[in-house]
N, C-alpha and C. Protein backbone atom coordinates (compact mmCIF):
# COMPACT_ATOMS: atom_id res chain seq x y z
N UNK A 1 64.55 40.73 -19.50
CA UNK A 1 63.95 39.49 -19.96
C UNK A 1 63.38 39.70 -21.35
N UNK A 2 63.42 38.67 -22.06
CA UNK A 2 63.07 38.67 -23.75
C UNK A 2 61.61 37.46 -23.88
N UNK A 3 61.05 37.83 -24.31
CA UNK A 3 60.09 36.97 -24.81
C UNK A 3 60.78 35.60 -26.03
N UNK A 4 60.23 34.35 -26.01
CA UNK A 4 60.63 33.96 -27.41
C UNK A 4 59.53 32.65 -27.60
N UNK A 5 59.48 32.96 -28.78
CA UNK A 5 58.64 31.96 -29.76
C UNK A 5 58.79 30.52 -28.42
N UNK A 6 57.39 29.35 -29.09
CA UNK A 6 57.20 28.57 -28.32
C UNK A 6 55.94 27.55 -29.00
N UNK A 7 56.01 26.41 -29.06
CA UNK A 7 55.53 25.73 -29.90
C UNK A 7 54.13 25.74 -28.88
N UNK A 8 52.96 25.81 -29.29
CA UNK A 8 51.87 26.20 -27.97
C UNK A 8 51.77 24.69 -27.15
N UNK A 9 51.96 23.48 -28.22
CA UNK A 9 51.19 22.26 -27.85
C UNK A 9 52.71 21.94 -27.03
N UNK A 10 53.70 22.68 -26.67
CA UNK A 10 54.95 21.94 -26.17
C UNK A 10 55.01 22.84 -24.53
N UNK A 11 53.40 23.94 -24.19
CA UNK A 11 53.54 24.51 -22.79
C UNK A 11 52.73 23.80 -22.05
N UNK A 12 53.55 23.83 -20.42
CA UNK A 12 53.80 23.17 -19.72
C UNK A 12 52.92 24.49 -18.43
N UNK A 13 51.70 24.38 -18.80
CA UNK A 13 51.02 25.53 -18.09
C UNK A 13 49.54 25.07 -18.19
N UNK A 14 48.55 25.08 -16.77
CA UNK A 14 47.57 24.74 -16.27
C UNK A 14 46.40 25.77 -16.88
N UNK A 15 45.89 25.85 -18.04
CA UNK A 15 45.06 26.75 -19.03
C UNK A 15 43.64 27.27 -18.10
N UNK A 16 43.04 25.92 -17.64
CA UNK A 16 42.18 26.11 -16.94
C UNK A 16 42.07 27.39 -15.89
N UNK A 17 43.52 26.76 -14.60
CA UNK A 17 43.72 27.42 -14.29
C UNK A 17 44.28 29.14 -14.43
N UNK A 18 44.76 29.28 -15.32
CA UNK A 18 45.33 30.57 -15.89
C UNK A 18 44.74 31.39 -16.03
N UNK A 19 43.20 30.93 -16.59
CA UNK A 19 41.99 31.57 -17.30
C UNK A 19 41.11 32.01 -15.90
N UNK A 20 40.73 30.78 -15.59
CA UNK A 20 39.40 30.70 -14.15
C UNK A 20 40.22 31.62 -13.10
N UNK A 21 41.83 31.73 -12.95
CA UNK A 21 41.85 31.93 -11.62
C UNK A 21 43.23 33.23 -11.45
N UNK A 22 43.45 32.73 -12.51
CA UNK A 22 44.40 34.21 -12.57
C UNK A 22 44.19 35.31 -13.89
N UNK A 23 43.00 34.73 -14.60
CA UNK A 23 43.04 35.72 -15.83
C UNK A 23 43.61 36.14 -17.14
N UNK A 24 43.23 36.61 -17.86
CA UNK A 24 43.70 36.78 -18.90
C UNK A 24 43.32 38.37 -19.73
N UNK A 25 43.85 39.19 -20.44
CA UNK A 25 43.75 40.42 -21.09
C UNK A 25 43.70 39.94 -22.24
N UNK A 26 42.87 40.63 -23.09
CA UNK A 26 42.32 40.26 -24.35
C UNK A 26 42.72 41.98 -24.74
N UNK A 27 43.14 42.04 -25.68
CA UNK A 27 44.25 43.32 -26.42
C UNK A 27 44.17 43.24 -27.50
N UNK A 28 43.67 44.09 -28.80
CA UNK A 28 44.11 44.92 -30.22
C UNK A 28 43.78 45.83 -30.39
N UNK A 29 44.37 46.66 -31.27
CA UNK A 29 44.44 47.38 -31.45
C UNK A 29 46.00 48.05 -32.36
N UNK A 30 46.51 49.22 -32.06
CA UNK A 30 48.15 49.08 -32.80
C UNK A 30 48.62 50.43 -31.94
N UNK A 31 50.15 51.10 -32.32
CA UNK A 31 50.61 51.93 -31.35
C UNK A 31 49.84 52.91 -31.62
N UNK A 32 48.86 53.22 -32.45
CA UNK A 32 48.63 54.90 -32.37
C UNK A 32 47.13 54.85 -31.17
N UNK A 33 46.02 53.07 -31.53
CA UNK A 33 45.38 53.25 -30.24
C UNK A 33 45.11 51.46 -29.94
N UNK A 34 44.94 51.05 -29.14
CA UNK A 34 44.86 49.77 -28.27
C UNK A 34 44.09 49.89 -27.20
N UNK A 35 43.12 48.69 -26.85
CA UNK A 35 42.09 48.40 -25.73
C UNK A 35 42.72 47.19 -25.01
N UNK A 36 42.43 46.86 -24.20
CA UNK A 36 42.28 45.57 -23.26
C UNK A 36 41.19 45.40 -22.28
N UNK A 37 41.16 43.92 -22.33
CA UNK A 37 39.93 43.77 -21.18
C UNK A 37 40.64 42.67 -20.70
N UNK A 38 40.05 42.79 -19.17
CA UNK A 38 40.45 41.07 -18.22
C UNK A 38 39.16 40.50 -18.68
N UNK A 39 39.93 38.85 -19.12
CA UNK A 39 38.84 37.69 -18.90
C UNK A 39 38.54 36.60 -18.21
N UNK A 40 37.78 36.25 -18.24
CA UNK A 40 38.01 34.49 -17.07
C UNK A 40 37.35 33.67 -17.85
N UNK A 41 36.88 34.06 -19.02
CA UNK A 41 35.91 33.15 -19.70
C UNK A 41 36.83 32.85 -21.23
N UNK A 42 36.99 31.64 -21.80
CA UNK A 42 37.81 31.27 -22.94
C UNK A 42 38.39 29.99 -22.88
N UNK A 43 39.19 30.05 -23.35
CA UNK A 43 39.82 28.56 -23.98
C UNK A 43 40.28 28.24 -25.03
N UNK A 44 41.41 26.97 -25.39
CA UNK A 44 42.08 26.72 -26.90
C UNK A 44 41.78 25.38 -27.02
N UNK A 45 42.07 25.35 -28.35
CA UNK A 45 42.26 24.02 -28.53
C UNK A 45 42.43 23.38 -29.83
N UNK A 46 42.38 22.30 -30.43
CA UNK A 46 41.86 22.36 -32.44
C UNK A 46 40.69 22.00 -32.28
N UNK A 47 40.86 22.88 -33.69
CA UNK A 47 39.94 23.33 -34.43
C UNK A 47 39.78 23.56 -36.27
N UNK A 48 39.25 22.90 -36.85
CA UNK A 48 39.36 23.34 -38.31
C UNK A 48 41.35 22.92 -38.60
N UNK A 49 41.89 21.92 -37.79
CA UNK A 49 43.24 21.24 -37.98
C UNK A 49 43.89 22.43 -37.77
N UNK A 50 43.87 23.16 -36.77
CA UNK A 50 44.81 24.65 -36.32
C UNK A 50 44.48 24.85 -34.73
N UNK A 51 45.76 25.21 -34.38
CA UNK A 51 45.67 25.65 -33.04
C UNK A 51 44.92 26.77 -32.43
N UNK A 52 43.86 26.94 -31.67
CA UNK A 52 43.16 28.17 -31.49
C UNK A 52 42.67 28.38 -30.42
N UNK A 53 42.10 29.51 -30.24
CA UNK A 53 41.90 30.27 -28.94
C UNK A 53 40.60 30.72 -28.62
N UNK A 54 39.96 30.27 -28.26
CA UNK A 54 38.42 30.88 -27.81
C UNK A 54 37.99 32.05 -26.86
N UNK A 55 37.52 33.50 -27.39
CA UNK A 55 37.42 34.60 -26.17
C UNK A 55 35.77 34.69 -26.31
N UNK A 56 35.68 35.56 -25.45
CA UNK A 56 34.16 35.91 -25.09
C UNK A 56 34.01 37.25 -25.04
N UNK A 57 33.72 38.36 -25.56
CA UNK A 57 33.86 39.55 -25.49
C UNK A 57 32.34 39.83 -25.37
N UNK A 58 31.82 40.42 -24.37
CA UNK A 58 30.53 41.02 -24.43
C UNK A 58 30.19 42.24 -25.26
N UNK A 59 28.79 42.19 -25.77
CA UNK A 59 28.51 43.31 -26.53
C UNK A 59 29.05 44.65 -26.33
N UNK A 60 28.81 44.86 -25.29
CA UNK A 60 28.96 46.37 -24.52
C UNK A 60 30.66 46.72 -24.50
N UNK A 61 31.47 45.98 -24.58
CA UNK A 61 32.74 46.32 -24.26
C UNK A 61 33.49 46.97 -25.37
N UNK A 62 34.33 48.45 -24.56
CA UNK A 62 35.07 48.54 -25.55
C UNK A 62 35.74 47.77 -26.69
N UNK A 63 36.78 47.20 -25.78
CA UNK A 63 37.50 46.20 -26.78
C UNK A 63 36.80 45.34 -27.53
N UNK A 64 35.18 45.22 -27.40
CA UNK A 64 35.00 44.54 -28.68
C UNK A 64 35.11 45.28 -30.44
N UNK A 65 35.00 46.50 -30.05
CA UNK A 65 35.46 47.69 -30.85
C UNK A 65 36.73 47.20 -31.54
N UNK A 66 37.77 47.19 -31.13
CA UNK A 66 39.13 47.12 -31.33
C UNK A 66 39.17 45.60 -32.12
N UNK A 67 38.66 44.35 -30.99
CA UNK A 67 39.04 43.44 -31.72
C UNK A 67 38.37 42.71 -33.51
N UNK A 68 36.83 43.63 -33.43
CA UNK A 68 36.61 43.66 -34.24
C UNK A 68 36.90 44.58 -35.75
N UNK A 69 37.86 45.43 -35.16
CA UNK A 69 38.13 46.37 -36.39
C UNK A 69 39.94 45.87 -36.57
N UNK A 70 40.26 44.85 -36.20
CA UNK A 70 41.63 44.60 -36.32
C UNK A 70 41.89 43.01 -36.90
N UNK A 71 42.71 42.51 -37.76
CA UNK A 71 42.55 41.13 -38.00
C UNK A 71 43.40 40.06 -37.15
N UNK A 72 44.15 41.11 -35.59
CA UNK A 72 44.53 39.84 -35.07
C UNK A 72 44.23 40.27 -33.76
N UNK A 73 44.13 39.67 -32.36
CA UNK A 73 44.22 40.16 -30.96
C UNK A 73 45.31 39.00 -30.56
N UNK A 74 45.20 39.41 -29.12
CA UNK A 74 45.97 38.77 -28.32
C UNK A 74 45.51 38.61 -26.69
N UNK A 75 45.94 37.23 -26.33
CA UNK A 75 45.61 36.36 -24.92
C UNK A 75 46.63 36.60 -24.57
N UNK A 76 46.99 37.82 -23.30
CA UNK A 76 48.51 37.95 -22.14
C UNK A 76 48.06 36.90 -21.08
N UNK A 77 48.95 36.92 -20.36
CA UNK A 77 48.11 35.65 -19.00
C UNK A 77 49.80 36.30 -17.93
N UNK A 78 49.46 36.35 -17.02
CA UNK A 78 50.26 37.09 -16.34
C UNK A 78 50.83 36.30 -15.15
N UNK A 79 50.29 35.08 -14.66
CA UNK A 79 50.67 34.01 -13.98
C UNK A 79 50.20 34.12 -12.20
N UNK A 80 49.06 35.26 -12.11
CA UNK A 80 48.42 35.53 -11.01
C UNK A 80 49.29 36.41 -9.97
N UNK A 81 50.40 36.92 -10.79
CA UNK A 81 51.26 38.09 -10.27
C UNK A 81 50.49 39.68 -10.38
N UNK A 82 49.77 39.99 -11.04
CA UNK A 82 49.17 41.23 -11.42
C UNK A 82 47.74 41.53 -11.30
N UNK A 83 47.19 40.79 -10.23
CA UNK A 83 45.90 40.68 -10.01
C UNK A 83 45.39 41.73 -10.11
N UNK A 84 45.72 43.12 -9.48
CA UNK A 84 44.95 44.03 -8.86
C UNK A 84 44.96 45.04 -10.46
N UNK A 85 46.33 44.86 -11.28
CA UNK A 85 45.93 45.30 -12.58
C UNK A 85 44.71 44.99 -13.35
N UNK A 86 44.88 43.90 -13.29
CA UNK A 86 43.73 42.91 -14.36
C UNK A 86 42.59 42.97 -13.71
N UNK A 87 42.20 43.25 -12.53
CA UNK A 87 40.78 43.86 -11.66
C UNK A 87 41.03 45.01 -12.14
N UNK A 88 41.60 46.24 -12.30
CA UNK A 88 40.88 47.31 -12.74
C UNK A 88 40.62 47.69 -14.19
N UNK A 89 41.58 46.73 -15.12
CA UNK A 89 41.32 46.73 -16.63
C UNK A 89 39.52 45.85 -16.87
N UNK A 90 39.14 45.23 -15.85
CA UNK A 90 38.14 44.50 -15.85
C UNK A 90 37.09 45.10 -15.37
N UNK A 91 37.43 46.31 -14.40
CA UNK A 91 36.07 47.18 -13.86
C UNK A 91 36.12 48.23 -14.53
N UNK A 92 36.87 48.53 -15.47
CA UNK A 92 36.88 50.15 -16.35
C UNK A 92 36.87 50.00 -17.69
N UNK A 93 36.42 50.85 -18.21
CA UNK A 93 36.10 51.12 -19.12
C UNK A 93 37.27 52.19 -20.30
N UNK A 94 37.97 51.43 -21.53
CA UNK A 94 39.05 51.91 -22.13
C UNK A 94 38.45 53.65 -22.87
N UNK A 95 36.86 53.45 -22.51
CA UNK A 95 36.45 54.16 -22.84
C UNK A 95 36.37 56.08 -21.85
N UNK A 96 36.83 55.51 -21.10
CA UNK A 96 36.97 56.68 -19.90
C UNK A 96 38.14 56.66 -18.80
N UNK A 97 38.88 55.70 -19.15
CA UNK A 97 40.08 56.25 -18.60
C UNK A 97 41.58 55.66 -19.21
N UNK A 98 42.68 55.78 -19.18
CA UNK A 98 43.54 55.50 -19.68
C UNK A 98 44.10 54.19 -19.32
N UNK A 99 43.98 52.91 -19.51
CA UNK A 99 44.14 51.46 -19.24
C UNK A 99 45.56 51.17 -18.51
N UNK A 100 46.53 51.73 -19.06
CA UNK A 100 47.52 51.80 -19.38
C UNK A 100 48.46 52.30 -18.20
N UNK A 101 48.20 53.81 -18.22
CA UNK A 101 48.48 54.54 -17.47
C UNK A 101 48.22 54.57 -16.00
N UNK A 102 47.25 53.87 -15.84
CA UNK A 102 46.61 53.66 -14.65
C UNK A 102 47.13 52.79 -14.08
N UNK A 103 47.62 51.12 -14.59
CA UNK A 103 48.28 49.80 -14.56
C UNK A 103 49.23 50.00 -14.47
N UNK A 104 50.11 50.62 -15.00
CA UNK A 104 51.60 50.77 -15.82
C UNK A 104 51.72 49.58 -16.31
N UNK A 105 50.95 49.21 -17.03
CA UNK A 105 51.31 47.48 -18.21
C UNK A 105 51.90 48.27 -19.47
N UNK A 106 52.95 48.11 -19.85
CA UNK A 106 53.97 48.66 -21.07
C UNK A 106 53.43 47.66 -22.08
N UNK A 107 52.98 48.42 -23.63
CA UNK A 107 52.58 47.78 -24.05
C UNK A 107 53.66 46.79 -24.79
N UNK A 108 53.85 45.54 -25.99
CA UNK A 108 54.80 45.10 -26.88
C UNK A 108 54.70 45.46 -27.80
N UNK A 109 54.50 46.03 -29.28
CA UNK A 109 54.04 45.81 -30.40
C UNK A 109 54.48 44.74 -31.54
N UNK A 110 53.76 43.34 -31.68
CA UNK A 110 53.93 42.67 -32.19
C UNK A 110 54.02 43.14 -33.54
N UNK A 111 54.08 42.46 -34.66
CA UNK A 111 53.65 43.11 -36.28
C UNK A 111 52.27 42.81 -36.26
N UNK A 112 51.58 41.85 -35.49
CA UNK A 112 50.17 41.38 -35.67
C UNK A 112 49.26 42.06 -34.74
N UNK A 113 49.65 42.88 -33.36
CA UNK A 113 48.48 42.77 -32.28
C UNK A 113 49.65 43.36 -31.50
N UNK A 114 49.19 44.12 -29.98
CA UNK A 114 49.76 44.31 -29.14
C UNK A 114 49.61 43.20 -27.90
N UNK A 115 50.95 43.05 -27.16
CA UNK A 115 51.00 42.35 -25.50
C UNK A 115 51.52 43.87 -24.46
N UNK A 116 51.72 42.92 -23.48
CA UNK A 116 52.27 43.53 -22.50
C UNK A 116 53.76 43.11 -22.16
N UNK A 117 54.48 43.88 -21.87
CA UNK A 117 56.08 42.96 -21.54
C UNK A 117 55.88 42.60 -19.79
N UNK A 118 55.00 42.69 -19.28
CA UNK A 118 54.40 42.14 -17.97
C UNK A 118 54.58 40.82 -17.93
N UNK A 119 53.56 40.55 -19.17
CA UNK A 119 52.85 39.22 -19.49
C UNK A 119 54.42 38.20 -19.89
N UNK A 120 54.09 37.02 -18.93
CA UNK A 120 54.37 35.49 -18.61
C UNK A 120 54.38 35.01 -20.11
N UNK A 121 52.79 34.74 -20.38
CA UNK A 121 53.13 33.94 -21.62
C UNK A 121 51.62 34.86 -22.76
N UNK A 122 52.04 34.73 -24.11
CA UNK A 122 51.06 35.33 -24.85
C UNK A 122 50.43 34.58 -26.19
N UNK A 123 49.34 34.40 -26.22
CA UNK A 123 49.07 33.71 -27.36
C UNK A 123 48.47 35.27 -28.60
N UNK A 124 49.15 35.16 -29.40
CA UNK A 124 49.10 36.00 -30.94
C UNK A 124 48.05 35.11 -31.73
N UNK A 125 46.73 35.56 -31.66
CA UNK A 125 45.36 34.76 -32.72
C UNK A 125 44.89 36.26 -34.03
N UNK A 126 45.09 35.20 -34.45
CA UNK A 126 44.23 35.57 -36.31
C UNK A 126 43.26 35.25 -36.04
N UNK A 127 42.07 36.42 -35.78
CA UNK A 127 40.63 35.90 -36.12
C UNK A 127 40.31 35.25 -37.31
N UNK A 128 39.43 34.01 -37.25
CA UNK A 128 38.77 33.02 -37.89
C UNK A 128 37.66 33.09 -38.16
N UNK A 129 36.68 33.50 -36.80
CA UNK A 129 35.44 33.35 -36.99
C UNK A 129 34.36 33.81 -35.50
N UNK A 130 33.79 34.73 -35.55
CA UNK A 130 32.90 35.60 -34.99
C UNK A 130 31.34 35.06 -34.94
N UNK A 131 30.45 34.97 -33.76
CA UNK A 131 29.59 34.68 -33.60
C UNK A 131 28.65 35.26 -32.31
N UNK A 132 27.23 35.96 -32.21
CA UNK A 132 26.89 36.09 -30.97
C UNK A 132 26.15 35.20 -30.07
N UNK A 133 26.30 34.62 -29.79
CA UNK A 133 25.64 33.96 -28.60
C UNK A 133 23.92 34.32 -28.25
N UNK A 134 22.95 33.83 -28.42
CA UNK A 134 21.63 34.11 -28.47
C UNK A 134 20.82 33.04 -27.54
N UNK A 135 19.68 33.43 -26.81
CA UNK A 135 18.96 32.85 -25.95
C UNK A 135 18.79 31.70 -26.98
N UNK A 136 18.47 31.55 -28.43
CA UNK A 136 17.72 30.08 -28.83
C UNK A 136 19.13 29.08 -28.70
N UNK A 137 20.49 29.09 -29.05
CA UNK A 137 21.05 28.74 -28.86
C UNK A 137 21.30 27.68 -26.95
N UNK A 138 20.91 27.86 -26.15
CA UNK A 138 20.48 27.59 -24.68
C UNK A 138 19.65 26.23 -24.68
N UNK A 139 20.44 25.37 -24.26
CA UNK A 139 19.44 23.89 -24.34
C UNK A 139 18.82 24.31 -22.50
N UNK A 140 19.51 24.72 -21.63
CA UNK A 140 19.09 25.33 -20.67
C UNK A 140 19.05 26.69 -19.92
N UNK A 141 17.81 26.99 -20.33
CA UNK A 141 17.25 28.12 -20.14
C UNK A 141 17.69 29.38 -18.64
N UNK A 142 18.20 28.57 -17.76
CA UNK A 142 18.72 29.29 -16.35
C UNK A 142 20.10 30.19 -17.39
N UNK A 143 20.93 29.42 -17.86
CA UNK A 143 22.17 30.11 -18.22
C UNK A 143 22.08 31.36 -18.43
N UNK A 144 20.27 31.35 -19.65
CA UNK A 144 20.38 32.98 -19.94
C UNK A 144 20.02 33.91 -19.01
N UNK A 145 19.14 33.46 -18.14
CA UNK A 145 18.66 34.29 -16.84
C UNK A 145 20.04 34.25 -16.32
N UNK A 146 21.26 33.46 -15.78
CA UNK A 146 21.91 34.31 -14.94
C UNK A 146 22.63 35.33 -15.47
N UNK A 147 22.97 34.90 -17.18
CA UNK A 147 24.18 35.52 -17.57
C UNK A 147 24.03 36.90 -18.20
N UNK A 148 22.49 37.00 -18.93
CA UNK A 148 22.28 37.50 -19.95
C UNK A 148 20.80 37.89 -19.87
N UNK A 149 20.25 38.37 -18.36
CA UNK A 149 19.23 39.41 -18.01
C UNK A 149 19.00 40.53 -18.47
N UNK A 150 20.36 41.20 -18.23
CA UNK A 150 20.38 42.54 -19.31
C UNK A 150 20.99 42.81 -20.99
N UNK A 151 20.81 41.22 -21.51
CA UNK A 151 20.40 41.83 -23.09
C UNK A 151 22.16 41.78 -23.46
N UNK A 152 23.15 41.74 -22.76
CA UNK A 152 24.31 41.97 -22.70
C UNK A 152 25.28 40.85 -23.32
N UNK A 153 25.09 40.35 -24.85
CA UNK A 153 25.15 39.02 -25.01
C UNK A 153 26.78 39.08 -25.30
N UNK A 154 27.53 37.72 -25.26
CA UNK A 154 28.54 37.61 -25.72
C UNK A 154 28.63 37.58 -26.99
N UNK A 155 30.08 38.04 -27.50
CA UNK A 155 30.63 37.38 -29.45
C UNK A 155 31.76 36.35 -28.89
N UNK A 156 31.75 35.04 -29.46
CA UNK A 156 32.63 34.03 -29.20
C UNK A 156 33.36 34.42 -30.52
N UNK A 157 34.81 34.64 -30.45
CA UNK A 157 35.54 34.64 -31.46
C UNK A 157 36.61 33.52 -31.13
N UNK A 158 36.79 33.05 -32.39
CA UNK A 158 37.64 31.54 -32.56
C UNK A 158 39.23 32.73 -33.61
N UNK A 159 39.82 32.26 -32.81
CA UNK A 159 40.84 32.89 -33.28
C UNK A 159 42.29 31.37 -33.85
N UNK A 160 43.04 31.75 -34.94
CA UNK A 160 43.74 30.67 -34.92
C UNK A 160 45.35 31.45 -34.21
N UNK A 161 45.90 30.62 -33.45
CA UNK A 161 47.30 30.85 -32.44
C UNK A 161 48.19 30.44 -33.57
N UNK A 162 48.43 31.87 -34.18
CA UNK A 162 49.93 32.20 -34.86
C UNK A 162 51.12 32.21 -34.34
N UNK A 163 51.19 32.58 -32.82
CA UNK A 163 52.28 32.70 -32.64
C UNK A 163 52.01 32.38 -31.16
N UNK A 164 53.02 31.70 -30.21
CA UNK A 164 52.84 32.21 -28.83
C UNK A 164 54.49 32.32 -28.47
N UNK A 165 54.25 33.11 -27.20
CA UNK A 165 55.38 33.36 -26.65
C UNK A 165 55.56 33.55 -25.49
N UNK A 166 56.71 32.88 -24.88
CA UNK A 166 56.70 32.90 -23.03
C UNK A 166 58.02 33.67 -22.68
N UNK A 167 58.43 34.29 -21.59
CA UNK A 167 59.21 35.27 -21.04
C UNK A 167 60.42 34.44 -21.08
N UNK A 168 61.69 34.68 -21.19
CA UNK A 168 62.45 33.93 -20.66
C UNK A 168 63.83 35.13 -20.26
């Protein structure tokens, strides 16, 4: 099977769902080193008249390492076939064990960002614009008590969708 280009606003795929219930890997890096993390938290849409992608990377996470030292990442979405992968890329740490190796997710190397040849469908984002998330920001105050007790804040990065691509 080959991946190929795909106009984003012309897929025919339940986002909500993809994200909330089957997940998503958030990936950059290049072949010599690459991170991933599972997410459930994100979203696309326009923005600034461009197609784009919203992630949530918490402070603490490797891959915020990666996606911040790289100018593009990437959204795999796997279609709720690879659950038990994307649970352990989500309980471990790229920092202590081998992501990869452990999963067997083969990576792609785009020219911009790495996927997986696993991955269903992939959105390719050019970071735009980086931000952390802070208690004053909170019109209600519970959010930060549940989310963000331990100090552990998110970076919302707005990425613009250069490229996407679905399996065929």
């Amino acid at each position: 099977m080959a991946f190929i280009s795909i106009d984003p606003k012309e897929l025919d795929i339940n986002l909500f769902n993809a994200i909330d219930k089957q997940w998503m890997l958030i990936t950059a890096g290049d072949k010599d080193k690459l991170n991933t993390m599972t997410a459930s938290w994100g979203g696309t849409g326009i923005l600034w008249n461009k197609n784009v992608s919203f992630a949530f990377i918490r402070e603490s996470r490797y891959t915020r390492e990666f996606v911040d030292n790289n100018d593009y990442y990437t959204l795999s979405f796997f279609g709720g076939n690879m659950m038990k992968e994307l649970a352990f890329c989500g309980r471990n740490s790229g920092r202590d064990v081998d992501k990869l190796k452990e999963t067997g997710l083969v990576p792609v190397f785009d020219e911009a960002a790495p996927y997986f040849e696993q991955a269903e469908l992939v959105f390719i984002c050019k970071k735009l614009y980086r931000s952390k998330l802070t208690a004053d920001g909170f019109f209600d105050p519970s959010y930060v008590e549940k989310n963000y007790s331990d100090n552990d804040w998110h970076y919302a990065y707005i990425g613009e969708i250069v490229k996407a691509v679905i399996k065929k």
